[in-house]
N, C-alpha and C. Protein backbone atom coordinates (compact mmCIF):
# COMPACT_ATOMS: atom_id res chain seq x y z
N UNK A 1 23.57 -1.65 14.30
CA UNK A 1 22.99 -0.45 14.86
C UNK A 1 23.99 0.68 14.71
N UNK A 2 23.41 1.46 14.29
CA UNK A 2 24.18 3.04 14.45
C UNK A 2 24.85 3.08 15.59
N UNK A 3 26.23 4.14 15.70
CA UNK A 3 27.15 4.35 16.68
C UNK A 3 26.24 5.93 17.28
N UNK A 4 25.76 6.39 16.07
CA UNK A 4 24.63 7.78 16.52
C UNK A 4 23.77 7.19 17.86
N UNK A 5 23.37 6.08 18.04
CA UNK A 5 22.53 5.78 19.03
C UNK A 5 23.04 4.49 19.92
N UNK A 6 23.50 5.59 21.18
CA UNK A 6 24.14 4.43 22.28
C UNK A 6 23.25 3.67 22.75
N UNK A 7 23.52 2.26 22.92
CA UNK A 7 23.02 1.69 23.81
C UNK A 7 22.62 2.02 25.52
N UNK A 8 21.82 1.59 26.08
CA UNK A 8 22.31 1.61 27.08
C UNK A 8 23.11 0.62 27.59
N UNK A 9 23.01 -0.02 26.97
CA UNK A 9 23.40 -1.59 27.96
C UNK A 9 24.21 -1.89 27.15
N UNK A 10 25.60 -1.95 27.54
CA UNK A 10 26.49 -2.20 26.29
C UNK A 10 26.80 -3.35 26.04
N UNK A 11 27.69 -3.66 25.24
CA UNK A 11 27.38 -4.99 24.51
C UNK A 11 26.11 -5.67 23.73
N UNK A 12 25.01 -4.65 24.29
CA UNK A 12 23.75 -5.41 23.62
C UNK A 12 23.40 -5.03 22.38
N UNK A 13 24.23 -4.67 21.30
CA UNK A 13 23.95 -4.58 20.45
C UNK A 13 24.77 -5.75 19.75
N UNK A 14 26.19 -6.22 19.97
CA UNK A 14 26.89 -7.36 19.43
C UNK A 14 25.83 -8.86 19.84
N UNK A 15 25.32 -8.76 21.18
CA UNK A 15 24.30 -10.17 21.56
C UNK A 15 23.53 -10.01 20.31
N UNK A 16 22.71 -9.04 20.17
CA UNK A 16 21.70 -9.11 19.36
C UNK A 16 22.01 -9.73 18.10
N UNK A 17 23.21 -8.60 17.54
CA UNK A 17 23.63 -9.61 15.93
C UNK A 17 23.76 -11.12 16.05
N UNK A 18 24.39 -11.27 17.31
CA UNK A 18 24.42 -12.70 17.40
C UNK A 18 23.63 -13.85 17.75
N UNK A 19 22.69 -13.41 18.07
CA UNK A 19 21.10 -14.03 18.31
C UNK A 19 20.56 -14.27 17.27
N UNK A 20 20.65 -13.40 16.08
CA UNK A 20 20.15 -13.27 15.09
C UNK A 20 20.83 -14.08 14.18
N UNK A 21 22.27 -13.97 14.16
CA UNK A 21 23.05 -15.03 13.20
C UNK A 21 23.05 -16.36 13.64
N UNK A 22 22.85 -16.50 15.04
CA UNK A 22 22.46 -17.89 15.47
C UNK A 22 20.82 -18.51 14.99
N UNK A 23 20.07 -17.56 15.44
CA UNK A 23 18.81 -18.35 14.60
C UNK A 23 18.71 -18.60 13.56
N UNK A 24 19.28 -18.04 12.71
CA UNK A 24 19.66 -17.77 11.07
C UNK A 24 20.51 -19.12 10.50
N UNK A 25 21.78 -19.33 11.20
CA UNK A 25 22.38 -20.27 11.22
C UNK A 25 21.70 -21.96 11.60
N UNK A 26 20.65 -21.86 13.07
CA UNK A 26 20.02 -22.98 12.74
C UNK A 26 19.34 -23.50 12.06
N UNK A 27 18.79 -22.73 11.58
CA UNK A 27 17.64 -22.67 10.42
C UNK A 27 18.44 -23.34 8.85
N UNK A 28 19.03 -23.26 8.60
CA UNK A 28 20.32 -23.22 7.58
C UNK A 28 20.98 -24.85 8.03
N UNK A 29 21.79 -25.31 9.31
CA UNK A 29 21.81 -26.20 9.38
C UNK A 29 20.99 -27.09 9.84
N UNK A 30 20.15 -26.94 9.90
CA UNK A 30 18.89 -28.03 10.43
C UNK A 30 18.61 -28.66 8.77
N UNK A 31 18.68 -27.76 8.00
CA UNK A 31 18.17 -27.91 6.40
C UNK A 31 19.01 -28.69 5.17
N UNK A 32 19.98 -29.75 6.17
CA UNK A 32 20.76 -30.70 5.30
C UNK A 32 19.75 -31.18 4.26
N UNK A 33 18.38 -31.21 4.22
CA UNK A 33 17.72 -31.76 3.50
C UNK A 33 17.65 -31.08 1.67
N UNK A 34 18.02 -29.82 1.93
CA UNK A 34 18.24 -28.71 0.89
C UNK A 34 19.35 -29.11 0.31
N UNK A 35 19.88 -29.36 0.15
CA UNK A 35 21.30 -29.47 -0.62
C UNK A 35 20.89 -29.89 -1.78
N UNK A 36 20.63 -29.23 -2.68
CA UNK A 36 20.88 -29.71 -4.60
C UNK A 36 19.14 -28.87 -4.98
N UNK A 37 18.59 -28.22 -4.40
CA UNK A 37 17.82 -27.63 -4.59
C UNK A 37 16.44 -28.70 -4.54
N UNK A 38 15.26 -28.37 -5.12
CA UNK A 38 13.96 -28.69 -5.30
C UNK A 38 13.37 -28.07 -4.68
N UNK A 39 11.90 -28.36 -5.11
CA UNK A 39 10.84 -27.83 -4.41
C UNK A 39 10.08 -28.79 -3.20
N UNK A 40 10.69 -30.13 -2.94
CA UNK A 40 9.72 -30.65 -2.26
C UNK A 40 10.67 -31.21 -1.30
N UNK A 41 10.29 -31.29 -0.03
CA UNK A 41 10.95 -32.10 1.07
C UNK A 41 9.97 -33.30 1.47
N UNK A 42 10.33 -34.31 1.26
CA UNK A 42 9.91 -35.24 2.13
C UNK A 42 10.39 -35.75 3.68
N UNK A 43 10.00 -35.46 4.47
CA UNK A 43 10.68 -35.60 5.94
C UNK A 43 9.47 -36.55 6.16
N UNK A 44 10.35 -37.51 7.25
CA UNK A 44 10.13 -38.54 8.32
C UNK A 44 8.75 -38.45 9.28
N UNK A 45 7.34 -39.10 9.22
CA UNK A 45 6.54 -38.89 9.91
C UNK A 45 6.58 -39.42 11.07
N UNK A 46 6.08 -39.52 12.04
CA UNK A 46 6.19 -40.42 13.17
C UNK A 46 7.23 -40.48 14.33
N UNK A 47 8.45 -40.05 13.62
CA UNK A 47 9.36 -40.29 14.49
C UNK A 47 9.36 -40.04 16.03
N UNK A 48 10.03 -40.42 16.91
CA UNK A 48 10.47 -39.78 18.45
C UNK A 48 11.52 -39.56 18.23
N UNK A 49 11.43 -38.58 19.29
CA UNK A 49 13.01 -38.54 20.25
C UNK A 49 12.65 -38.56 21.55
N UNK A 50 13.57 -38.58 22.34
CA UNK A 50 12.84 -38.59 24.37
C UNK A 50 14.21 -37.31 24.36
N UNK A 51 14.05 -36.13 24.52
CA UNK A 51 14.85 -35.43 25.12
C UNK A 51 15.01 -35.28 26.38
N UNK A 52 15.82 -35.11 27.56
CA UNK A 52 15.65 -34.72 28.56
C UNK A 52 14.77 -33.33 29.19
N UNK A 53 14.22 -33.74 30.10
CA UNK A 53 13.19 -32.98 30.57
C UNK A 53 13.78 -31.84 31.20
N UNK A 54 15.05 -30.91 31.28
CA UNK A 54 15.51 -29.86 31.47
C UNK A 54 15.38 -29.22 30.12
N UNK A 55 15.37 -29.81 28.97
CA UNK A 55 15.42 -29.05 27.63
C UNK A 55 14.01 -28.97 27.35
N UNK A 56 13.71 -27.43 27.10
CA UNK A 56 12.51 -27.12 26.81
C UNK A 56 12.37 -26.61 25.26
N UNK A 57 11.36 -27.39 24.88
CA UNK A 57 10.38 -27.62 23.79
C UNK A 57 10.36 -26.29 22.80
N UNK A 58 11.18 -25.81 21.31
CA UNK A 58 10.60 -24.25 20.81
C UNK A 58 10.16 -24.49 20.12
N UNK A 59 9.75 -23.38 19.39
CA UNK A 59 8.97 -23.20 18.15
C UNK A 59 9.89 -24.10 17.11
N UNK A 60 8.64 -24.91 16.22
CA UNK A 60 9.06 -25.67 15.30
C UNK A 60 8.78 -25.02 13.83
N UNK A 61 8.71 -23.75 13.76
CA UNK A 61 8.24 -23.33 12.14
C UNK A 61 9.19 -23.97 10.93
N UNK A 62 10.23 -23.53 11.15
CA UNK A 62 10.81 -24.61 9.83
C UNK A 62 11.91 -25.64 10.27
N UNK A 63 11.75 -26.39 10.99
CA UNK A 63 12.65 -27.38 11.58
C UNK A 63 11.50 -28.35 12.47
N UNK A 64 11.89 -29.90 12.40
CA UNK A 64 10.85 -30.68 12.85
C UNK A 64 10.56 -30.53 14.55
N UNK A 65 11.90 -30.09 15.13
CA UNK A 65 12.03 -29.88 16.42
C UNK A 65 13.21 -28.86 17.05
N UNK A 66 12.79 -28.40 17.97
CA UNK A 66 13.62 -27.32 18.28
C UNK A 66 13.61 -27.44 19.87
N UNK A 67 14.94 -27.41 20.59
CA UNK A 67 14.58 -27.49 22.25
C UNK A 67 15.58 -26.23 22.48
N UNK A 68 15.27 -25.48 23.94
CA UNK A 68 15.59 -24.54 24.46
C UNK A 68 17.09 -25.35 25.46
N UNK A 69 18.17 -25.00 25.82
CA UNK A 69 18.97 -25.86 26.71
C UNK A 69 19.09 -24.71 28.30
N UNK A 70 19.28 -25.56 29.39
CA UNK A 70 19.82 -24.64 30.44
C UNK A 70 20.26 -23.47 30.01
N UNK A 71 21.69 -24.04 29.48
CA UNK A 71 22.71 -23.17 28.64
C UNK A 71 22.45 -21.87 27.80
N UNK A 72 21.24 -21.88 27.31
CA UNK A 72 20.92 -20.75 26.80
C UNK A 72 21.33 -21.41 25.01
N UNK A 73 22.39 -22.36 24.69
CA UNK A 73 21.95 -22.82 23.46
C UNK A 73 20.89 -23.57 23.18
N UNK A 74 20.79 -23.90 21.51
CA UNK A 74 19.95 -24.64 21.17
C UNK A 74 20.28 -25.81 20.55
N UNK A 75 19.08 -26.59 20.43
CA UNK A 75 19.04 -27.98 19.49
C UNK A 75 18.38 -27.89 18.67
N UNK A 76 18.40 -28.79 17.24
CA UNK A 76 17.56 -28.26 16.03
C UNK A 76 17.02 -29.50 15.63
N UNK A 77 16.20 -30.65 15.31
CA UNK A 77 16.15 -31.92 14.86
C UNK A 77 15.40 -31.48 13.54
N UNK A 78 15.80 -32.14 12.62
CA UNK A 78 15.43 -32.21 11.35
C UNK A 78 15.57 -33.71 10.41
N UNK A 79 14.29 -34.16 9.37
CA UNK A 79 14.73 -35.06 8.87
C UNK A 79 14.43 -34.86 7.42
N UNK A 80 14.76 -35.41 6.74
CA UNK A 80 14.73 -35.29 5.16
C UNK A 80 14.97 -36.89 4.97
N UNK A 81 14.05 -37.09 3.68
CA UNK A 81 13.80 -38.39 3.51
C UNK A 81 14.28 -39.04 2.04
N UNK A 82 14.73 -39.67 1.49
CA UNK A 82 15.09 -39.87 -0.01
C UNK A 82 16.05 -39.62 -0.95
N UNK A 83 16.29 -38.33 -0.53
CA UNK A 83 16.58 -37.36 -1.27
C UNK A 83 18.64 -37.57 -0.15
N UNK A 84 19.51 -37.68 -1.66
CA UNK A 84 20.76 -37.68 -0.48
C UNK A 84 20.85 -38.14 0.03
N UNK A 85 20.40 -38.82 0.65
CA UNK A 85 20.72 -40.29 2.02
C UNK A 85 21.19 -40.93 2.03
N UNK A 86 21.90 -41.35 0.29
CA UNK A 86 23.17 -42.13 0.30
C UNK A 86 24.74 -41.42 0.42
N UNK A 87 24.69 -40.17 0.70
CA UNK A 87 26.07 -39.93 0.26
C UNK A 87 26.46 -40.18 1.93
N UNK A 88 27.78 -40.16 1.62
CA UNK A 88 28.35 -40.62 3.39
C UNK A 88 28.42 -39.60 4.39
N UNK A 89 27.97 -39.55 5.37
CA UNK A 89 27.94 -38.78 6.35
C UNK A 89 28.94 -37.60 6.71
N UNK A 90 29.79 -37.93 6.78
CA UNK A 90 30.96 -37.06 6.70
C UNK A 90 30.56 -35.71 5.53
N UNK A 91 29.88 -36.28 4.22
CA UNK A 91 30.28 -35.18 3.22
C UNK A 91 28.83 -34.58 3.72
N UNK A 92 27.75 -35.12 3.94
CA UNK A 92 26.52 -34.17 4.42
C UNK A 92 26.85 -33.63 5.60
N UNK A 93 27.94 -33.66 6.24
CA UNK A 93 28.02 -32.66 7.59
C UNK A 93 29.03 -31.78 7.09
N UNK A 94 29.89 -31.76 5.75
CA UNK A 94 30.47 -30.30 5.39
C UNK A 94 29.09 -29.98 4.45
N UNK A 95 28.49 -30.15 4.08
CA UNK A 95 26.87 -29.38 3.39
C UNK A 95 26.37 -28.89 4.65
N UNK A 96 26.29 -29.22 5.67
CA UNK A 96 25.59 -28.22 6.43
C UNK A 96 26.19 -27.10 6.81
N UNK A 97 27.63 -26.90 6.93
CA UNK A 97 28.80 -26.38 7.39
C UNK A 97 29.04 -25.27 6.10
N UNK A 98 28.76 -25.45 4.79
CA UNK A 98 28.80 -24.40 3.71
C UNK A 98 28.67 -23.23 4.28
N UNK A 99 28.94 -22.40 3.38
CA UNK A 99 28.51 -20.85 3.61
C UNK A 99 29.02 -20.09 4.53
N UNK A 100 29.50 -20.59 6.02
CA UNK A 100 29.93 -19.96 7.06
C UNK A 100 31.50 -19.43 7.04
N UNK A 101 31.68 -18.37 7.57
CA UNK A 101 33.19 -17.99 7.48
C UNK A 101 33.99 -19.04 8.26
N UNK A 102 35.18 -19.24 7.95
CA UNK A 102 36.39 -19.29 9.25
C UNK A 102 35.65 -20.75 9.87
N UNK A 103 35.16 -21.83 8.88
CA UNK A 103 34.58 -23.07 9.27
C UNK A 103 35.56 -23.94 9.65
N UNK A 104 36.33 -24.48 11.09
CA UNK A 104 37.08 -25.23 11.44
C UNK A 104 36.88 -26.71 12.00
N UNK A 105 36.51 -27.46 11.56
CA UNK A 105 36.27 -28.79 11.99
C UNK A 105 37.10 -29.48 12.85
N UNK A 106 36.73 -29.77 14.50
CA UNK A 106 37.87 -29.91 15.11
C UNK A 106 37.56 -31.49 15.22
N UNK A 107 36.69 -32.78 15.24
CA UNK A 107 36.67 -33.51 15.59
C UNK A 107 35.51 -34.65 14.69
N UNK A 108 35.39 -35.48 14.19
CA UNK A 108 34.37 -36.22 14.03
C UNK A 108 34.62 -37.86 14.66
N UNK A 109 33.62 -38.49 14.92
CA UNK A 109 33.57 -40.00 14.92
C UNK A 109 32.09 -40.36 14.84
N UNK A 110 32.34 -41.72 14.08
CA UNK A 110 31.09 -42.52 14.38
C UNK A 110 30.42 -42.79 15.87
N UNK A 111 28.92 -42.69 15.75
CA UNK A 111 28.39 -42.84 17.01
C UNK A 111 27.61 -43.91 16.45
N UNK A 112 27.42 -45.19 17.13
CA UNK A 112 26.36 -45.67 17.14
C UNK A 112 24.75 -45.81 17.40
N UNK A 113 24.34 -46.37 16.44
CA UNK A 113 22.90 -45.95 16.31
C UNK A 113 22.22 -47.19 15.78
N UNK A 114 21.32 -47.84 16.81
CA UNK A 114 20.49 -48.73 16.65
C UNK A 114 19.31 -48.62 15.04
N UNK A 115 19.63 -49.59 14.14
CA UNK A 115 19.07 -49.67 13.07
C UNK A 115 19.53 -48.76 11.99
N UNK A 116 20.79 -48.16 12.35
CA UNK A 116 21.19 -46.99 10.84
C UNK A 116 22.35 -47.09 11.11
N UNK A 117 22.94 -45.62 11.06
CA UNK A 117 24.57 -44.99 11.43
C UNK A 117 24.35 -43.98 11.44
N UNK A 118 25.54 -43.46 12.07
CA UNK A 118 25.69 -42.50 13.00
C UNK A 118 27.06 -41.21 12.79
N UNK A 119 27.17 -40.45 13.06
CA UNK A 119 28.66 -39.00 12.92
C UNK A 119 27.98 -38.18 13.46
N UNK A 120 29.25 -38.03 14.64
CA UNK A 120 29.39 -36.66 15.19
C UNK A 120 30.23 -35.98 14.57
N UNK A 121 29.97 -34.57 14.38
CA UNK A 121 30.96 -33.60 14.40
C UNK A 121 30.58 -32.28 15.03
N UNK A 122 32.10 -31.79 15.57
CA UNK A 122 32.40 -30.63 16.06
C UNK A 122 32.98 -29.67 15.10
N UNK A 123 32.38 -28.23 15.79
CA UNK A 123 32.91 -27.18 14.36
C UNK A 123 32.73 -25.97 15.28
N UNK A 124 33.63 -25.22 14.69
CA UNK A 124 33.46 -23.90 15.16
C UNK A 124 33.66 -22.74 14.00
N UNK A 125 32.59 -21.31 13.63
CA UNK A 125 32.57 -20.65 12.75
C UNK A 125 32.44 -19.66 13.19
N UNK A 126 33.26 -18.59 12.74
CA UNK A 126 33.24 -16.86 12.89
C UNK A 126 32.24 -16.45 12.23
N UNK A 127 31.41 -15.84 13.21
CA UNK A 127 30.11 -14.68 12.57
C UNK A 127 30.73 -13.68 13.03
N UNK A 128 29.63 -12.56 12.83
CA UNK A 128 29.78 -11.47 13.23
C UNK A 128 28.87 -11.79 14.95
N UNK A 129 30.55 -11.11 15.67
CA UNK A 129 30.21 -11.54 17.38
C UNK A 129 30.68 -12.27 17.89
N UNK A 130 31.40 -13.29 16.76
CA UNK A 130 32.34 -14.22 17.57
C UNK A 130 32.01 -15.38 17.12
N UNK A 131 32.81 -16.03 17.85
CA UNK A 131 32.32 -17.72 17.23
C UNK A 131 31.04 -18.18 17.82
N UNK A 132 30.31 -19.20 16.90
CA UNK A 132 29.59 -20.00 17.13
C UNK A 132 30.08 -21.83 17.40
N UNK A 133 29.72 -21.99 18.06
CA UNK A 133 29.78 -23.69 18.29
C UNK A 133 29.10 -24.43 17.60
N UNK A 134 28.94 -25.11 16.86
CA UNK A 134 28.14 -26.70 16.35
C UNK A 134 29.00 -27.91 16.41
N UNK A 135 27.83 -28.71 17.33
CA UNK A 135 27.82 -29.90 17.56
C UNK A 135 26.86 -30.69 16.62
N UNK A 136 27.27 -31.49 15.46
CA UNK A 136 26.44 -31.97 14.83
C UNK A 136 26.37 -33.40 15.10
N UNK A 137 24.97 -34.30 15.14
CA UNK A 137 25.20 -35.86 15.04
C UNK A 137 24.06 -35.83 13.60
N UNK A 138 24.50 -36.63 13.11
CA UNK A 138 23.73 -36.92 11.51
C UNK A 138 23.22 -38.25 11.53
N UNK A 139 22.17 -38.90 11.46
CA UNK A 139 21.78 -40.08 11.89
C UNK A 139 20.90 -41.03 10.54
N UNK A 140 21.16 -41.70 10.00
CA UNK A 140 20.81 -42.22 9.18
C UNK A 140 20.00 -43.54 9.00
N UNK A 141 18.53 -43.86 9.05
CA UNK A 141 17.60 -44.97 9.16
C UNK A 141 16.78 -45.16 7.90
N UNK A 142 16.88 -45.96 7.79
CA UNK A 142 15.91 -46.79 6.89
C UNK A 142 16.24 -45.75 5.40
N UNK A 143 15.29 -45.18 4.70
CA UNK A 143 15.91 -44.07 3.32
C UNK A 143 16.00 -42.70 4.15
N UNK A 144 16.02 -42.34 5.67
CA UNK A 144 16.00 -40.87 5.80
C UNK A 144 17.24 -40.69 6.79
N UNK A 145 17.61 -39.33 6.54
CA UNK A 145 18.52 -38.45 7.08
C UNK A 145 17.70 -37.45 8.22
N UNK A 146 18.69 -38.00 9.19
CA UNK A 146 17.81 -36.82 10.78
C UNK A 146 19.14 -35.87 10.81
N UNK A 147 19.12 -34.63 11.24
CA UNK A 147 19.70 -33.58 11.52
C UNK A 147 19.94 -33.60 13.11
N UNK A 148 20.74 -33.92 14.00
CA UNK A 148 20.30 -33.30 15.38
C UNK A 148 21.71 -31.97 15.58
N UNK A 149 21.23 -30.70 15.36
CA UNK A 149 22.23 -29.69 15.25
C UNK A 149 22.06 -28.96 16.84
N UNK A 150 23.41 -28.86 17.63
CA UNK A 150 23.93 -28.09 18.72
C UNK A 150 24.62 -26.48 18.61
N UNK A 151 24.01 -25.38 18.26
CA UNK A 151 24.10 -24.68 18.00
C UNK A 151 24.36 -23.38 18.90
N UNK A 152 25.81 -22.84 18.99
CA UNK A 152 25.57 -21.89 20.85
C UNK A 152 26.48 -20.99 20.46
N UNK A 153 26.42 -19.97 21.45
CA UNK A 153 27.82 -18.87 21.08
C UNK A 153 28.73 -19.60 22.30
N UNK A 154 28.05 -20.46 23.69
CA UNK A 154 28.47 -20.97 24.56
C UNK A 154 29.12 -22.83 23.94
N UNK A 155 30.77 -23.29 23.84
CA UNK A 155 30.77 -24.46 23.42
C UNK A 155 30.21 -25.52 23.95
N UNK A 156 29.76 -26.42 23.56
CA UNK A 156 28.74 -27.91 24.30
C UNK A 156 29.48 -27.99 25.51
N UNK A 157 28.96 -28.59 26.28
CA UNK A 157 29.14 -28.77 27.60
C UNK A 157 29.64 -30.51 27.21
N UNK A 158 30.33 -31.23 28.43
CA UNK A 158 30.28 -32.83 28.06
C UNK A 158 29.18 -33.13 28.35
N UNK A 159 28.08 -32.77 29.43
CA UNK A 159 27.08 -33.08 30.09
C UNK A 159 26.16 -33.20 28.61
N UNK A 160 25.86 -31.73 28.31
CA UNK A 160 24.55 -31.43 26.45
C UNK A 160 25.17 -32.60 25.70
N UNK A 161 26.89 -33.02 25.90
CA UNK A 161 27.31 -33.79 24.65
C UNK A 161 26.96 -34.81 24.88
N UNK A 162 27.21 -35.44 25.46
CA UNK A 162 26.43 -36.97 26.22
C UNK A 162 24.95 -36.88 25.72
N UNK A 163 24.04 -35.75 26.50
CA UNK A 163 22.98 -35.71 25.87
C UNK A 163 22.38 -35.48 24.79
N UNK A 164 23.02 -34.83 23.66
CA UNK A 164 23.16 -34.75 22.22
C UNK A 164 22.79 -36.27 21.44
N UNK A 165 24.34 -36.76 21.89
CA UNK A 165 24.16 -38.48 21.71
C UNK A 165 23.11 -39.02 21.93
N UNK A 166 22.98 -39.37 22.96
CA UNK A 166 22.17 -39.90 23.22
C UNK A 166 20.47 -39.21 22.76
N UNK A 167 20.01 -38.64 22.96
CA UNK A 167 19.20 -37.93 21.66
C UNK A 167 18.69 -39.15 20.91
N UNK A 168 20.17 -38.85 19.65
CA UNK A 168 20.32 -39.04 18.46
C UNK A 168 20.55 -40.16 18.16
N UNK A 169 20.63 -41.49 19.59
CA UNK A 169 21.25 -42.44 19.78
C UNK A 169 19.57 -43.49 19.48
N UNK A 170 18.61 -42.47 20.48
CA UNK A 170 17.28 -43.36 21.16
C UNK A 170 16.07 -42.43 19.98
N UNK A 171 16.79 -42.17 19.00
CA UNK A 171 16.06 -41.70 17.68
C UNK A 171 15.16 -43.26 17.39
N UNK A 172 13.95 -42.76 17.30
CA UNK A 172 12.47 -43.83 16.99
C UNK A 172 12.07 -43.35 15.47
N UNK A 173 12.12 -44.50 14.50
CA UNK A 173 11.54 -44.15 13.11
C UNK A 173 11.42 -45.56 12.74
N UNK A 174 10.15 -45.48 12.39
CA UNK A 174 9.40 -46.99 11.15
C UNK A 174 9.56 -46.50 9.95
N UNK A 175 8.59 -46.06 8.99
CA UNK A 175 8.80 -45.98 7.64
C UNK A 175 7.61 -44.76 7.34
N UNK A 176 7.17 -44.39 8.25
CA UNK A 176 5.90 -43.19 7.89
C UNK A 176 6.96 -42.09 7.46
N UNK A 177 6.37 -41.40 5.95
CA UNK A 177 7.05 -40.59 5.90
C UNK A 177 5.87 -39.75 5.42
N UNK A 178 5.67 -37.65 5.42
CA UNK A 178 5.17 -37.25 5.04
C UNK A 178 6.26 -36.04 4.10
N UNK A 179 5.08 -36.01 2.97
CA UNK A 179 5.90 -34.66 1.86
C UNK A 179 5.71 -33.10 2.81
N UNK A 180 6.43 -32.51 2.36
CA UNK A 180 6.43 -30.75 2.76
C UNK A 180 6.69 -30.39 1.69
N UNK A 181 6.52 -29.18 1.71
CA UNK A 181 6.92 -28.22 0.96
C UNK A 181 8.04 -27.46 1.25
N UNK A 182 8.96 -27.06 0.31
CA UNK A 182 10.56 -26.40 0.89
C UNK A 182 9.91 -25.25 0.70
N UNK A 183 9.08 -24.35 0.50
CA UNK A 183 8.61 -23.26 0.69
C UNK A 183 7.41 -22.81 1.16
N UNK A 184 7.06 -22.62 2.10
CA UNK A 184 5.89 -23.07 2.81
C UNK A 184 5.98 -21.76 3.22
């Protein structure tokens, strides 16, 4: 925004960029499924998750699931099916991590995960506004890749992190899978 036109409310013009680079940003990492281009996504039909009932439910336009947190961050669930699912976890959580400035990876480990495997990682990236937080768990079943991305200008809480996990832990998938379109 122009400096010609004050806010009233100051600071609300830096929130805004950053609202904006945050939705922008989930959208982007939810989309591990993109990596090497094509036109077609096949993602995971059927699946669950049981989120906790404080996290409320958003708009799913291009991501399979999206929840609102106390916190004011978000969660992003995404799956991609076929495509990439063999490379090791670790290297699909710097593909989601591309592109961003000042990308610092402070932590990963395996999480366990009934019927696949499992990586967490922690990251923090300079936008414009400051840093962003991601908490990523990457979850891997049967031929598909799930996304569960923690995305905040606020860092995870231990409480969201626990619940992150666990999430990503009590992830439900058989073998239904449906095609999308990567441009829809």
């Amino acid at each position: 925004m122009s400096s010609h036109y004050p806010s009233r409310f100051p600071g609300r013009d830096s929130l805004l960029r950053m609202a904006v680079a945050c939705l922008g940003m989930l959208f982007l990492y939810s989309r591990c499924s993109l990596m090497g281009g094509g036109a077609e996504i096949i993602r995971a039909d059927g699946y669950e998750v049981d989120a906790p009932k404080e996290w409320k439910k958003g708009k799913t336009k291009d991501v399979d699931r999206t929840f609102e947190l106390p916190s004011g961050n978000r969660v992003a669930v995404n799956s991609s099916c076929r495509r990439y699912t063999k490379a090791p976890l670790d290297v699909m959580a710097k593909h989601l991590l591309i592109g961003n400035r000042g990308v610092k990876v402070s932590h990963q480990e395996p999480v366990a995960v009934a019927g696949g495997e499992g990586l967490l990682t922690k990251a923090e990236a300079r936008e414009a506004g400051g840093a962003v937080h991601l908490t990523l768990v990457l979850v891997r079943k049967h031929e598909c890749l799930f996304d569960v991305v923690h995305l905040g200008k606020k860092e995870i809480s231990g409480d969201e992190q626990k619940q992150l996990i666990q999430l990503a832990r009590g992830l439900s998938y058989g073998t239904n899978e449906k095609a999308v379109g990567a441009h829809e």
